[in-house]
PDB file of N, CA and C in Angstrom:
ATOM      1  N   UNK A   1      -1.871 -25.216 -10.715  1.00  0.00           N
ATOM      2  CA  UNK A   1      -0.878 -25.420 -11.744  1.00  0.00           C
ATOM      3  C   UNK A   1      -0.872 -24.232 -12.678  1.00  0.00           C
ATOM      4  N   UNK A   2      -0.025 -23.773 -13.428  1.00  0.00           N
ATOM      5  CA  UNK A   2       0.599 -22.850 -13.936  1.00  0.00           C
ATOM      6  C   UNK A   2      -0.180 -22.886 -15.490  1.00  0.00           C
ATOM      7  N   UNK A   3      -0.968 -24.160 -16.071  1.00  0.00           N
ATOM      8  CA  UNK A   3      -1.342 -24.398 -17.230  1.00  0.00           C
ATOM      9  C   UNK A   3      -2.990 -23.943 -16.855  1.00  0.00           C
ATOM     10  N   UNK A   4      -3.538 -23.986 -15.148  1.00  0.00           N
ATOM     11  CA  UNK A   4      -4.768 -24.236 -14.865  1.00  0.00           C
ATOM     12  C   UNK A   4      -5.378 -22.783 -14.331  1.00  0.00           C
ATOM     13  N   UNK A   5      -4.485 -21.327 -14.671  1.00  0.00           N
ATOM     14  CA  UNK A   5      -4.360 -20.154 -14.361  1.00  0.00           C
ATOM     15  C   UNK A   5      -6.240 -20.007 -14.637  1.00  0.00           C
ATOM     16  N   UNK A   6      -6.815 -18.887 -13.865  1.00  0.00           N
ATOM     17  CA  UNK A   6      -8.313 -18.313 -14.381  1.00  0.00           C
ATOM     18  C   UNK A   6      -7.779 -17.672 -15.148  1.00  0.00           C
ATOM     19  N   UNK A   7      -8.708 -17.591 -16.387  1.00  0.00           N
ATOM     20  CA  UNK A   7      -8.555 -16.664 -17.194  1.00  0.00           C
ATOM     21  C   UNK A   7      -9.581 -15.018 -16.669  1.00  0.00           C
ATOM     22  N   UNK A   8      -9.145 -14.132 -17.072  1.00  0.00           N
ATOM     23  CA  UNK A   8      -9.534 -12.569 -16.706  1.00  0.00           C
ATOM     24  C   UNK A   8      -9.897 -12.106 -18.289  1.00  0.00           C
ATOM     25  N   UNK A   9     -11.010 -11.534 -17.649  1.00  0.00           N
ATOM     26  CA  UNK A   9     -11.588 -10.444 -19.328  1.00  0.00           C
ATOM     27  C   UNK A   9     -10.649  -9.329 -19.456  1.00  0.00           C
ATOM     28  N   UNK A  10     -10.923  -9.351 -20.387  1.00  0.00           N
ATOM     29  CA  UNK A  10     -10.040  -7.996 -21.130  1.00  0.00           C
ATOM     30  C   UNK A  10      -9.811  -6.497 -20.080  1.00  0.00           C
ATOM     31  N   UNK A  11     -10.980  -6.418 -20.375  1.00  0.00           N
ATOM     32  CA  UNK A  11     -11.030  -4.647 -19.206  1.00  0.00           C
ATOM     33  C   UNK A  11     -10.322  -5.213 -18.148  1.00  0.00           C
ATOM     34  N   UNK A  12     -10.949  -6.332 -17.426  1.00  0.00           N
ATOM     35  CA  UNK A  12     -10.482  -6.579 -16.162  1.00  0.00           C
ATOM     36  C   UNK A  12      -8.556  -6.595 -16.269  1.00  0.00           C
ATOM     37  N   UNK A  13      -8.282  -7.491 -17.550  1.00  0.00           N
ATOM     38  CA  UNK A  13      -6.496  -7.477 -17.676  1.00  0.00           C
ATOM     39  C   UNK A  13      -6.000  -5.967 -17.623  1.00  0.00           C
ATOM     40  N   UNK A  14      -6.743  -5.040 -18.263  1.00  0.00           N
ATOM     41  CA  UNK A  14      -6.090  -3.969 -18.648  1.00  0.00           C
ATOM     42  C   UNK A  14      -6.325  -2.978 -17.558  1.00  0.00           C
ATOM     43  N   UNK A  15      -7.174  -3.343 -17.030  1.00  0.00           N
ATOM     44  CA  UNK A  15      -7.082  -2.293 -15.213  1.00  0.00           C
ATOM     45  C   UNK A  15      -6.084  -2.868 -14.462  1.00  0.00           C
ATOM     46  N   UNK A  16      -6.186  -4.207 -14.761  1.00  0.00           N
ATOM     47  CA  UNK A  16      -5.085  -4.573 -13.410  1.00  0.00           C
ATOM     48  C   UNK A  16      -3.843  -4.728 -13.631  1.00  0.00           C
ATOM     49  N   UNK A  17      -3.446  -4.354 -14.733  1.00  0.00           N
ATOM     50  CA  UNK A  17      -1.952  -3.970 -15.349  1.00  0.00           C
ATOM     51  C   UNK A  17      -2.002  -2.471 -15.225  1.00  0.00           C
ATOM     52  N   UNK A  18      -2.248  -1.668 -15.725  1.00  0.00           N
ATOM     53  CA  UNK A  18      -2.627  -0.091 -15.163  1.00  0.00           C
ATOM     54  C   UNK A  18      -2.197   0.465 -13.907  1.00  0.00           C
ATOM     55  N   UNK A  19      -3.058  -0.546 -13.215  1.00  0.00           N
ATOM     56  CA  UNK A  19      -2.828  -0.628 -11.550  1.00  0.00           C
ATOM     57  C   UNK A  19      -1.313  -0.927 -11.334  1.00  0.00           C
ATOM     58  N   UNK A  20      -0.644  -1.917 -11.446  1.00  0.00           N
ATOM     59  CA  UNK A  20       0.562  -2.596 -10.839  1.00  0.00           C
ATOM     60  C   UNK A  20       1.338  -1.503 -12.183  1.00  0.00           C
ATOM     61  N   UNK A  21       1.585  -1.529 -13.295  1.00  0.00           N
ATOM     62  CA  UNK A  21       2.402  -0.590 -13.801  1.00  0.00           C
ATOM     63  C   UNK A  21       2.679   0.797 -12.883  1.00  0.00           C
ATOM     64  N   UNK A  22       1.305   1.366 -12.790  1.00  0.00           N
ATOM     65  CA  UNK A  22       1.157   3.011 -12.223  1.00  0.00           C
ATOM     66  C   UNK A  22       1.977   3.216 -10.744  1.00  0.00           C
ATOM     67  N   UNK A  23       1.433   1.785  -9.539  1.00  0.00           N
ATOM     68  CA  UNK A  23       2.013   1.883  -8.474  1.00  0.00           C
ATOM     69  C   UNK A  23       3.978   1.510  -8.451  1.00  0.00           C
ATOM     70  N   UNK A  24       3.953   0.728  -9.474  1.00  0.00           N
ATOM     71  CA  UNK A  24       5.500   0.416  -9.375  1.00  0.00           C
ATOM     72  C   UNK A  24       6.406   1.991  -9.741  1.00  0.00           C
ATOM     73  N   UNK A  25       5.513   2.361 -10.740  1.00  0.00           N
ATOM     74  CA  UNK A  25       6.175   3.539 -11.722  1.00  0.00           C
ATOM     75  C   UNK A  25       6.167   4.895 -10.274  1.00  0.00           C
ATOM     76  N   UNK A  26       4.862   5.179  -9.277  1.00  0.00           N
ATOM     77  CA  UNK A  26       5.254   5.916  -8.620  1.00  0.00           C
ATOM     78  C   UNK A  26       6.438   5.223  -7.396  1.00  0.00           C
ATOM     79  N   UNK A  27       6.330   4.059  -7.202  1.00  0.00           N
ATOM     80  CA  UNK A  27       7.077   3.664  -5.775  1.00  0.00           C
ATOM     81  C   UNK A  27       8.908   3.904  -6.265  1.00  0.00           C
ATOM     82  N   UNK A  28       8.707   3.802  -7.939  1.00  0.00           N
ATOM     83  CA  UNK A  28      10.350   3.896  -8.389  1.00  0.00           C
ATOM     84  C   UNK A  28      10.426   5.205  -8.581  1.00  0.00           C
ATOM     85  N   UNK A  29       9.630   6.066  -9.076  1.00  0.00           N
ATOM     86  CA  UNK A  29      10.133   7.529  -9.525  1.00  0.00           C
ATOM     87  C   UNK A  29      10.331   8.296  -7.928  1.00  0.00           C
ATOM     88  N   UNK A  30       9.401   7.787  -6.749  1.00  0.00           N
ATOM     89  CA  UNK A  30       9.035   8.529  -5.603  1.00  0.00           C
ATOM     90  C   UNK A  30      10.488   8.280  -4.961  1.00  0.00           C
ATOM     91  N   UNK A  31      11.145   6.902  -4.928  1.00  0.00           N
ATOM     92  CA  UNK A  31      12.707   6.486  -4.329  1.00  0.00           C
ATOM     93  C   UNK A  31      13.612   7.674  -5.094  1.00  0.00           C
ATOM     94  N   UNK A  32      13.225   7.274  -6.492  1.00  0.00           N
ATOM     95  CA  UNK A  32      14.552   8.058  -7.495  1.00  0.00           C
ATOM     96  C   UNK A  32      14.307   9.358  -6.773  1.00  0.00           C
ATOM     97  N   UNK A  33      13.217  10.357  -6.448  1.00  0.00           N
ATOM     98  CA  UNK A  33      13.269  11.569  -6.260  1.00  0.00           C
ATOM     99  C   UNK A  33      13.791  12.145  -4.776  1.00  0.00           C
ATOM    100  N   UNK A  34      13.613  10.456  -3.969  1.00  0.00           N
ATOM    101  CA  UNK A  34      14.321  10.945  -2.225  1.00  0.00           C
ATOM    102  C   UNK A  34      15.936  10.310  -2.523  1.00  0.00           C
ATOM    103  N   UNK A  35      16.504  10.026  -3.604  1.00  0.00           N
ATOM    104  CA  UNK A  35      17.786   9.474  -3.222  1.00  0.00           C
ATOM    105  C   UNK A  35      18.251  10.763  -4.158  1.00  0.00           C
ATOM    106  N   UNK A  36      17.764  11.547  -5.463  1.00  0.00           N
ATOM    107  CA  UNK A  36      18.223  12.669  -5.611  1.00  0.00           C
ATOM    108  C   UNK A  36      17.631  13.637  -5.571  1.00  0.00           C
ATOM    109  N   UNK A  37      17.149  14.404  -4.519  1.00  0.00           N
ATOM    110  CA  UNK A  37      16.082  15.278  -4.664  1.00  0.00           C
ATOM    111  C   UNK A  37      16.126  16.445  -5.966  1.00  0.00           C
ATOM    112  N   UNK A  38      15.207  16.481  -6.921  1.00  0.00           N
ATOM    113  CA  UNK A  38      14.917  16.810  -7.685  1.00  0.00           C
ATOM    114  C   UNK A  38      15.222  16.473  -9.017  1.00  0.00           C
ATOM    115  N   UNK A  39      15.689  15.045  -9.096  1.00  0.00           N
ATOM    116  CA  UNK A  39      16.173  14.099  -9.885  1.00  0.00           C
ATOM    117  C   UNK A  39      14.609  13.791 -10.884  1.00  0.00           C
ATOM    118  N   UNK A  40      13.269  13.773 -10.287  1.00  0.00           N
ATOM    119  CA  UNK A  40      12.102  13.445 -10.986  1.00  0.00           C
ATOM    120  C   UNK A  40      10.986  15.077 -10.491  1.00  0.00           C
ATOM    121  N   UNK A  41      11.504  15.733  -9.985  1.00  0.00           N
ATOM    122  CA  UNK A  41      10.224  16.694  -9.688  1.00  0.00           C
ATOM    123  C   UNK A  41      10.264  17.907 -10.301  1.00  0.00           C
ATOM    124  N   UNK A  42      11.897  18.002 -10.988  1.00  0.00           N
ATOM    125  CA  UNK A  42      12.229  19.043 -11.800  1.00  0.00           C
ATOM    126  C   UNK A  42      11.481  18.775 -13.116  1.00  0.00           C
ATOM    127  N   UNK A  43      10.818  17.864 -13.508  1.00  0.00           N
ATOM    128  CA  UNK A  43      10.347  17.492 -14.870  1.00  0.00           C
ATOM    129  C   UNK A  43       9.051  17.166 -14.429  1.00  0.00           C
ATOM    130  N   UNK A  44       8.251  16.847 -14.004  1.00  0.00           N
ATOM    131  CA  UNK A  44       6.830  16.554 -13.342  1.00  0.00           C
ATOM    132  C   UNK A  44       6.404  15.796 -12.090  1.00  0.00           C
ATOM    133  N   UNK A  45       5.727  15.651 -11.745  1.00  0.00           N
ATOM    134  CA  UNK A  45       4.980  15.442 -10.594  1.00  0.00           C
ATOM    135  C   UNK A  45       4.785  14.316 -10.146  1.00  0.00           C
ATOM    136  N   UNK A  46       5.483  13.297  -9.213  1.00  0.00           N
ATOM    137  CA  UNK A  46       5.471  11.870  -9.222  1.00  0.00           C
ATOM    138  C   UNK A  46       4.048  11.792  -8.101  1.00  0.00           C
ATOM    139  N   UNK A  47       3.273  12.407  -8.355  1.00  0.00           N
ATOM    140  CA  UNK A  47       2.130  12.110  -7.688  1.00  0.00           C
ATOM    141  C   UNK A  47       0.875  11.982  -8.769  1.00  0.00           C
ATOM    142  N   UNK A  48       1.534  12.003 -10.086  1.00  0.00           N
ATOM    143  CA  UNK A  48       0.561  11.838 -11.205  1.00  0.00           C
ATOM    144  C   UNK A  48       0.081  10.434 -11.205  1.00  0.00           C
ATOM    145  N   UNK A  49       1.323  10.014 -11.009  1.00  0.00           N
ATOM    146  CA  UNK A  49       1.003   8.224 -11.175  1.00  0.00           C
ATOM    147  C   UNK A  49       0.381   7.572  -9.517  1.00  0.00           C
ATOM    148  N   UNK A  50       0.756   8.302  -8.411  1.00  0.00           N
ATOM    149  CA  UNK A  50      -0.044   8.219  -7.483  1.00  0.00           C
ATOM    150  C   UNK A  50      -1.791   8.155  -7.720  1.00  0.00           C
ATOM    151  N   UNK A  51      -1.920   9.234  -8.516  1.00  0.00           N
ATOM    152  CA  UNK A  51      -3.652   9.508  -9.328  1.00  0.00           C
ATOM    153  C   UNK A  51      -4.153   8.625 -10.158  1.00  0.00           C
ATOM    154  N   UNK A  52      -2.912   7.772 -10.836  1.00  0.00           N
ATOM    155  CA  UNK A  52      -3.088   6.896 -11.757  1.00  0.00           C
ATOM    156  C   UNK A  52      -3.597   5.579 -11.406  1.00  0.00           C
ATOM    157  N   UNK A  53      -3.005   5.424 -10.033  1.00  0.00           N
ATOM    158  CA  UNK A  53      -2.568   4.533  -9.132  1.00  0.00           C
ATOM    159  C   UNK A  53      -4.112   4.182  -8.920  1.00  0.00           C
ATOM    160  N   UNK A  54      -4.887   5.572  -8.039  1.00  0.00           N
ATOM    161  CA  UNK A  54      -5.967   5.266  -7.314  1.00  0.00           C
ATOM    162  C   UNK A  54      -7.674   5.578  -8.325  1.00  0.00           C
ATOM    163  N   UNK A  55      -7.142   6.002  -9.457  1.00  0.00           N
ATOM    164  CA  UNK A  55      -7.789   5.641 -10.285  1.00  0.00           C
ATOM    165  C   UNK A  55      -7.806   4.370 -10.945  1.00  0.00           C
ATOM    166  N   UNK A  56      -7.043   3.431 -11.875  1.00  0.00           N
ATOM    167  CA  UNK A  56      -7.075   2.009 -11.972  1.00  0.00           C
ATOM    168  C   UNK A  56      -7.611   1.050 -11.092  1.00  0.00           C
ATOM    169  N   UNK A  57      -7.084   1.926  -9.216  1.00  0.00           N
ATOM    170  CA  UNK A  57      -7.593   0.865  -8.632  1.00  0.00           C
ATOM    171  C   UNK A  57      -9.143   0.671  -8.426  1.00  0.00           C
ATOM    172  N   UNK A  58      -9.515   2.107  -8.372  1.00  0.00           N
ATOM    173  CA  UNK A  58     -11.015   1.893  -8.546  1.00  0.00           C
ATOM    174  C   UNK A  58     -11.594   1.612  -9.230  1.00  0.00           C
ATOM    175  N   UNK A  59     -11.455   1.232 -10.711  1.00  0.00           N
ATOM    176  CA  UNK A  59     -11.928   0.969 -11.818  1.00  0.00           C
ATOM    177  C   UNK A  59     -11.679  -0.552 -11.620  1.00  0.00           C
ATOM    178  N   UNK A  60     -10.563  -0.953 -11.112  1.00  0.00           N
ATOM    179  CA  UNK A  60     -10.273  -2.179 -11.381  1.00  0.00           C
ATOM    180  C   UNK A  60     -11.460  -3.224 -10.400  1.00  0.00           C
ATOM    181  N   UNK A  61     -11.185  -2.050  -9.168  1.00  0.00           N
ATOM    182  CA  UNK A  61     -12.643  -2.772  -8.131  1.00  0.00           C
ATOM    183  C   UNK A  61     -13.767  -2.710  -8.485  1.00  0.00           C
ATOM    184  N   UNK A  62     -14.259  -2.379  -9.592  1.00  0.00           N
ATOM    185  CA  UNK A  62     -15.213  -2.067 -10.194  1.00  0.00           C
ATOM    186  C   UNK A  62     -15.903  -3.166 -10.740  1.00  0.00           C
ATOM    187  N   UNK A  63     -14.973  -3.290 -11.779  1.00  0.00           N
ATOM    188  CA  UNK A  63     -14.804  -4.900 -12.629  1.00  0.00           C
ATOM    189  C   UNK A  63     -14.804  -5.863 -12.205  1.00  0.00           C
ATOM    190  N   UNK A  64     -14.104  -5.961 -11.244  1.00  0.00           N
ATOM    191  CA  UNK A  64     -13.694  -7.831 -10.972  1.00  0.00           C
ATOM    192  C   UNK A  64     -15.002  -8.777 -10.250  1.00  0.00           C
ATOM    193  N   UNK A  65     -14.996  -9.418 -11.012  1.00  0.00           N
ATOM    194  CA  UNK A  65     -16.135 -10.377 -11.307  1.00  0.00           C
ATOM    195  C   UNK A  65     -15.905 -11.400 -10.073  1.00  0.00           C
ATOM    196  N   UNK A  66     -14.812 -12.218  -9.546  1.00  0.00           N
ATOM    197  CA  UNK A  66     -14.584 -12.656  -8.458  1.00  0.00           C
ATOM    198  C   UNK A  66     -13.061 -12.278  -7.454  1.00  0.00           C
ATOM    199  N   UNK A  67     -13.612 -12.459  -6.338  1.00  0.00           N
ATOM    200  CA  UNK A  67     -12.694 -11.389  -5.093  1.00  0.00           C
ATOM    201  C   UNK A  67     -12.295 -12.754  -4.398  1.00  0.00           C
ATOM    202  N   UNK A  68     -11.218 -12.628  -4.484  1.00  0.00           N
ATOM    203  CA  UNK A  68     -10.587 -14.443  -3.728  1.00  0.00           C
ATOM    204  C   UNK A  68     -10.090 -13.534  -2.198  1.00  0.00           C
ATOM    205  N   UNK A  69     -10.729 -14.076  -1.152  1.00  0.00           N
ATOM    206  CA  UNK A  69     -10.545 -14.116   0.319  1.00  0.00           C
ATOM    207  C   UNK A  69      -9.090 -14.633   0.599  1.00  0.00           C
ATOM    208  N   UNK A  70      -8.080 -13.599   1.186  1.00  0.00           N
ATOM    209  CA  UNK A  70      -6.940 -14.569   1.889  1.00  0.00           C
ATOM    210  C   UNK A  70      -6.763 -13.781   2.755  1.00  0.00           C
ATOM    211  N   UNK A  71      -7.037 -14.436   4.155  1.00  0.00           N
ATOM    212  CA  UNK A  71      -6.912 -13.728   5.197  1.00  0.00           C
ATOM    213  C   UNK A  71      -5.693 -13.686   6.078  1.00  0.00           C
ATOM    214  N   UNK A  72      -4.507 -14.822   5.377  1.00  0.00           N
ATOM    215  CA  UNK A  72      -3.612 -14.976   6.207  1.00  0.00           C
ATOM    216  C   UNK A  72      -2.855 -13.816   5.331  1.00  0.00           C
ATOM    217  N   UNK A  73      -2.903 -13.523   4.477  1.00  0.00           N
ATOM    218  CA  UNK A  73      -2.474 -12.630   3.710  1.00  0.00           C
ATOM    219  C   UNK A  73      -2.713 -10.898   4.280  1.00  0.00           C
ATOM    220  N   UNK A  74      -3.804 -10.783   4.510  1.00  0.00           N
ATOM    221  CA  UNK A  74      -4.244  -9.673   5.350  1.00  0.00           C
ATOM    222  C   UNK A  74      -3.713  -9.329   7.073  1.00  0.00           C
ATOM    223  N   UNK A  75      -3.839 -10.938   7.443  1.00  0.00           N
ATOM    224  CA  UNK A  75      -2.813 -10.994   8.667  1.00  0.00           C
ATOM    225  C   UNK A  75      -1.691 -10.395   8.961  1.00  0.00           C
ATOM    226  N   UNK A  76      -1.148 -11.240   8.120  1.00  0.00           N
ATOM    227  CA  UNK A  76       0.383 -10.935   7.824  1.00  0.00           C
ATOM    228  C   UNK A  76       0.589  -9.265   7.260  1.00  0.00           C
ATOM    229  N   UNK A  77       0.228  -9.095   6.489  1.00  0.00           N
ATOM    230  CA  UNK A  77       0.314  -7.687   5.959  1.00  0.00           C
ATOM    231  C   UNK A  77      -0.278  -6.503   7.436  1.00  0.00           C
ATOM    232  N   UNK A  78      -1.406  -6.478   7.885  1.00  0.00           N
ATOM    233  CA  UNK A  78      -1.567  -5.937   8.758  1.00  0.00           C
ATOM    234  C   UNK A  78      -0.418  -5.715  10.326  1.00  0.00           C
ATOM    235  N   UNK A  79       0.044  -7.270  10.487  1.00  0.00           N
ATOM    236  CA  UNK A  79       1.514  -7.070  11.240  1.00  0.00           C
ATOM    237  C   UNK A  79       2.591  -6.561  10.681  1.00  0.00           C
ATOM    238  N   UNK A  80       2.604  -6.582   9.509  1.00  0.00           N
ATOM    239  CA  UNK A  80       3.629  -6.103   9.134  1.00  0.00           C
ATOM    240  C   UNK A  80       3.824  -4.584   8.982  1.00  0.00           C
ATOM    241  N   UNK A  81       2.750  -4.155   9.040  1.00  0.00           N
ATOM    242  CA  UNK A  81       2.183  -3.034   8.836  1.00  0.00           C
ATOM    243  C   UNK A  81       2.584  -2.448  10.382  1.00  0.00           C
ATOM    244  N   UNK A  82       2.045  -2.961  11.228  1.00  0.00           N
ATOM    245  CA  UNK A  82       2.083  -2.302  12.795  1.00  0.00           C
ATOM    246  C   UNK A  82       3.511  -2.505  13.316  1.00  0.00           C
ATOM    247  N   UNK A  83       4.435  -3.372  12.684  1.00  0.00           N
ATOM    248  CA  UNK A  83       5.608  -3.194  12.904  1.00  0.00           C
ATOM    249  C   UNK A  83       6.955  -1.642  12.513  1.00  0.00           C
ATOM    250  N   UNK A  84       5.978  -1.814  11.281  1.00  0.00           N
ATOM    251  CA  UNK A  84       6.884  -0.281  10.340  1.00  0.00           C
ATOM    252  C   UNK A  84       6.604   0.296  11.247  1.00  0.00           C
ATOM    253  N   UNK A  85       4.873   0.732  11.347  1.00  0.00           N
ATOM    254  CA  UNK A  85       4.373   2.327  11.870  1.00  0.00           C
ATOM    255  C   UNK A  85       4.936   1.999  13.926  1.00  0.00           C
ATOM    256  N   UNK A  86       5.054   1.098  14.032  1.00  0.00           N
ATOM    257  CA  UNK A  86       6.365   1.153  15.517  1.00  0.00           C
ATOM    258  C   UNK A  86       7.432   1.717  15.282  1.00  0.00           C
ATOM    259  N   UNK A  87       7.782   1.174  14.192  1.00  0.00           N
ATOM    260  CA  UNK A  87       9.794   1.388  14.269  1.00  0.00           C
ATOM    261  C   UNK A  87       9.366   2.887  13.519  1.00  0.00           C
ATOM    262  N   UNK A  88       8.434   3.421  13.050  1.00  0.00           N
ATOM    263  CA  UNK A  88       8.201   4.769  12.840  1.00  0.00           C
ATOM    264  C   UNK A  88       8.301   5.791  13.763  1.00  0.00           C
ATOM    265  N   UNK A  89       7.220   5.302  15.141  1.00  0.00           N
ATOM    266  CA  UNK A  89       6.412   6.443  15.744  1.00  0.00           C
ATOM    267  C   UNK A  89       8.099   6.061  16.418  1.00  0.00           C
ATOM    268  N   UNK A  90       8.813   5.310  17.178  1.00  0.00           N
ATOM    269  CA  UNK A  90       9.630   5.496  17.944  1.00  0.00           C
ATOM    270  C   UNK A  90      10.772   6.130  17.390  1.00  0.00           C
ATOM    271  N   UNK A  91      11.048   6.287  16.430  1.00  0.00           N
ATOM    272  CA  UNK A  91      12.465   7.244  15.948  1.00  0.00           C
ATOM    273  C   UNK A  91      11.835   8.822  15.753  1.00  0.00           C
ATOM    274  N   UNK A  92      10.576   9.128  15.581  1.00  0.00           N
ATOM    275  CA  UNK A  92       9.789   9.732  15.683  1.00  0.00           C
ATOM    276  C   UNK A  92       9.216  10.604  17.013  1.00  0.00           C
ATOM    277  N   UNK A  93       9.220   9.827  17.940  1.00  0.00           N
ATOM    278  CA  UNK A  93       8.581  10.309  18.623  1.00  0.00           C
ATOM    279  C   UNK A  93       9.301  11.313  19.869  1.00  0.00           C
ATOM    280  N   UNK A  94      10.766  10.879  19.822  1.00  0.00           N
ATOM    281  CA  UNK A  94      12.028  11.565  20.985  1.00  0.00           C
ATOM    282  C   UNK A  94      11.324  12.070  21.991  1.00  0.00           C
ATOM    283  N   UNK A  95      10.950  13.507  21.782  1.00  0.00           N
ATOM    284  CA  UNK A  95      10.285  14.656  22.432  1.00  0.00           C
ATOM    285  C   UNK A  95       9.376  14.522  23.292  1.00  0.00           C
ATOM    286  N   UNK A  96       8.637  13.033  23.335  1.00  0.00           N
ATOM    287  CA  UNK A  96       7.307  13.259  23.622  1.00  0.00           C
ATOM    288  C   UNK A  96       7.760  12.012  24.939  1.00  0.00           C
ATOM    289  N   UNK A  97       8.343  12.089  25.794  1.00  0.00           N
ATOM    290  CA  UNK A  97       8.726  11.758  27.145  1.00  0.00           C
ATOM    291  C   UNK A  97       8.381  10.121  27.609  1.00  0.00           C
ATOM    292  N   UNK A  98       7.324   9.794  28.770  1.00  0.00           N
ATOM    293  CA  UNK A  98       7.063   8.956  28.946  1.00  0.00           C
ATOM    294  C   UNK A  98       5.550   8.518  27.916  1.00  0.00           C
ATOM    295  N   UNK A  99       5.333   9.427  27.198  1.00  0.00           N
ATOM    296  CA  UNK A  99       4.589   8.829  26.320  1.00  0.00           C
ATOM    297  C   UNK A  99       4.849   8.147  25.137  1.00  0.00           C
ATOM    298  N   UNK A 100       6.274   8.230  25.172  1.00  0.00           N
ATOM    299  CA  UNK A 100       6.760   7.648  24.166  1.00  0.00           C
ATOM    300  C   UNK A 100       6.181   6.048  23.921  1.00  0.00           C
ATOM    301  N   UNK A 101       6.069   5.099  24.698  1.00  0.00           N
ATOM    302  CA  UNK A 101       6.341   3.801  24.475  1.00  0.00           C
ATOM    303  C   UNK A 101       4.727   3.087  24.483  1.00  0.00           C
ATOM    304  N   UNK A 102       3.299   4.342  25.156  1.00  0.00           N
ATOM    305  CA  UNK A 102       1.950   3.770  24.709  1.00  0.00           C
ATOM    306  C   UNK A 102       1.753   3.998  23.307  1.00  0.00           C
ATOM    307  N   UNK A 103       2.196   5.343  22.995  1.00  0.00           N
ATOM    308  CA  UNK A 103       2.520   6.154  21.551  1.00  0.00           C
ATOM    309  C   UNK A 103       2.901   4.406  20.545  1.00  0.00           C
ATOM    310  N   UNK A 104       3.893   4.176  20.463  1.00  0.00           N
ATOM    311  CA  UNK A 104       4.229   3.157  19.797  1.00  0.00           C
ATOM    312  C   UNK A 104       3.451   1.880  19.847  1.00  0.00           C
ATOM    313  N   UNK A 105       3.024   1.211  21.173  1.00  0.00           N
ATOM    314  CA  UNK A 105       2.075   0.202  21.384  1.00  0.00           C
ATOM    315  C   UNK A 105       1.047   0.553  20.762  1.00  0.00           C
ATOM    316  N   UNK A 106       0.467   1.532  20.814  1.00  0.00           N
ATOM    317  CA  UNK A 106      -1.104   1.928  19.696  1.00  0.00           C
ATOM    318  C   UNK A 106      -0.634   2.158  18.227  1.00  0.00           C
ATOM    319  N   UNK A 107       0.621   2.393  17.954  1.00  0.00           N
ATOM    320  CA  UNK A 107       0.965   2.040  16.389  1.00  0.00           C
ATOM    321  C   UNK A 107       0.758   1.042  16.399  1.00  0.00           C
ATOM    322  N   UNK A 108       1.991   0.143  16.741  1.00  0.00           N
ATOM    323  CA  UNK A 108       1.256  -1.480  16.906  1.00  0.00           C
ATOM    324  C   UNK A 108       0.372  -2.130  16.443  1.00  0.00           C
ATOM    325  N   UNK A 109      -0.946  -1.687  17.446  1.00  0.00           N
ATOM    326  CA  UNK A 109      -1.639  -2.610  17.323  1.00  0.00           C
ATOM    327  C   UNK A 109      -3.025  -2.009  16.665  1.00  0.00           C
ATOM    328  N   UNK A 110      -2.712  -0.419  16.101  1.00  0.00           N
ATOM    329  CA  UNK A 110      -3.679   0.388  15.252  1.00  0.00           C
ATOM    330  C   UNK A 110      -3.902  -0.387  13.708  1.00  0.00           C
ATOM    331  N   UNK A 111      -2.909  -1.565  13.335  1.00  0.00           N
ATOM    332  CA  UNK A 111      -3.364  -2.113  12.035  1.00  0.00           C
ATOM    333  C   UNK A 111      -4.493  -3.455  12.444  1.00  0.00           C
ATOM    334  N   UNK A 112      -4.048  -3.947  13.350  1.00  0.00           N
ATOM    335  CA  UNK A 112      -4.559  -4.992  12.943  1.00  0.00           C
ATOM    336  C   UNK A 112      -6.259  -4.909  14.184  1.00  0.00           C
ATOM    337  N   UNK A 113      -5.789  -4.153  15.294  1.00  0.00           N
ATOM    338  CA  UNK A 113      -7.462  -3.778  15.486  1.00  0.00           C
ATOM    339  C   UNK A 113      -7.744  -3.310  14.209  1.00  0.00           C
ATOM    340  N   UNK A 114      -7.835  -2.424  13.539  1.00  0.00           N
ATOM    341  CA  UNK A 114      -8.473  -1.788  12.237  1.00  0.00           C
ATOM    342  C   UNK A 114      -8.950  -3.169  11.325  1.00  0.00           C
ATOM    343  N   UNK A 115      -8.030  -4.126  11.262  1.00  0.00           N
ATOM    344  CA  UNK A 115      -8.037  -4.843  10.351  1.00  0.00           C
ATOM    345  C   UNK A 115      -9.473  -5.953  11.341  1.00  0.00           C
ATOM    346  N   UNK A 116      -9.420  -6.052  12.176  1.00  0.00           N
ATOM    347  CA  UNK A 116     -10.077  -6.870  12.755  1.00  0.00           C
ATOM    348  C   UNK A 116     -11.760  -6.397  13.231  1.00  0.00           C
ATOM    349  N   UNK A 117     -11.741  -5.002  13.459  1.00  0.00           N
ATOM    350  CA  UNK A 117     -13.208  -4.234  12.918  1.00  0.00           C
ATOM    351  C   UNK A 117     -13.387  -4.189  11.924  1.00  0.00           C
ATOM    352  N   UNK A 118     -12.939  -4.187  10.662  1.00  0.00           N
ATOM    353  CA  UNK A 118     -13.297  -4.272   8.976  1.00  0.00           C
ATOM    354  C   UNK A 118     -13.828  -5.408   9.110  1.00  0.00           C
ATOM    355  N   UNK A 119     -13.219  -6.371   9.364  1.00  0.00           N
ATOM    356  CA  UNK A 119     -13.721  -8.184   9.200  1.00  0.00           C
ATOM    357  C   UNK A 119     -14.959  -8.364   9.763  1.00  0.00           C
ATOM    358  N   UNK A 120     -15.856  -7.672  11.389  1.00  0.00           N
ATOM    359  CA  UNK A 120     -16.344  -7.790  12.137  1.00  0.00           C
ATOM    360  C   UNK A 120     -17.618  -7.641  11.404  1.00  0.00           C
TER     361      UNK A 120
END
């Protein structure tokens, strides 16, 4: 229930806002700069908040006092994952003949083996 939320310590709130601010701020400035190129790079570096990004997050992993397990969550994300890097390697890959289509099957299935040796 929405009244029965955990409460989070302070540091811990303020890393993990840091975090989700920094990554939104690069995933929007990084779009704004491929839909006008040089719309954000003529003024600074949208890889600052990339730094920002992977700094918070380490700080934030630092802190957190409890790590809630969701594995269907990791599931899912990991397929979803091997689906992009497919529809990647194959628009990608033209040139590269009859290797084209193991090329893509090992995108595939490169997330979620990965994901399934981490767990192991």
């Amino acid at each position: 229930m929405i009244w029965h939320q955990k409460t989070l310590n302070p540091l811990e709130a303020i890393l993990h806002t840091g975090f989700l601010v920094s990554l939104t701020s690069y995933i929007v400035f990084w779009l704004a700069d491929v839909v006008q190129p040089g719309f954000v790079s003529r003024y600074f570096s949208v890889h600052i908040f990339l730094l920002a990004t992977v700094v918070f997050g380490v700080l934030w992993s630092m802190v957190l006092e409890e790590y809630e397990q969701r594995p269907l969550v990791h599931v899912a994300l990991a397929i979803t994952l091997g689906v992009v890097l497919a529809v990647l390697t194959w628009g990608l890959a033209d040139d590269l003949g009859v290797y084209r289509v193991p090329l893509v099957l090992f995108a595939a299935i490169a997330p979620i083996l990965l994901y399934s040796l981490i767990r192991a």
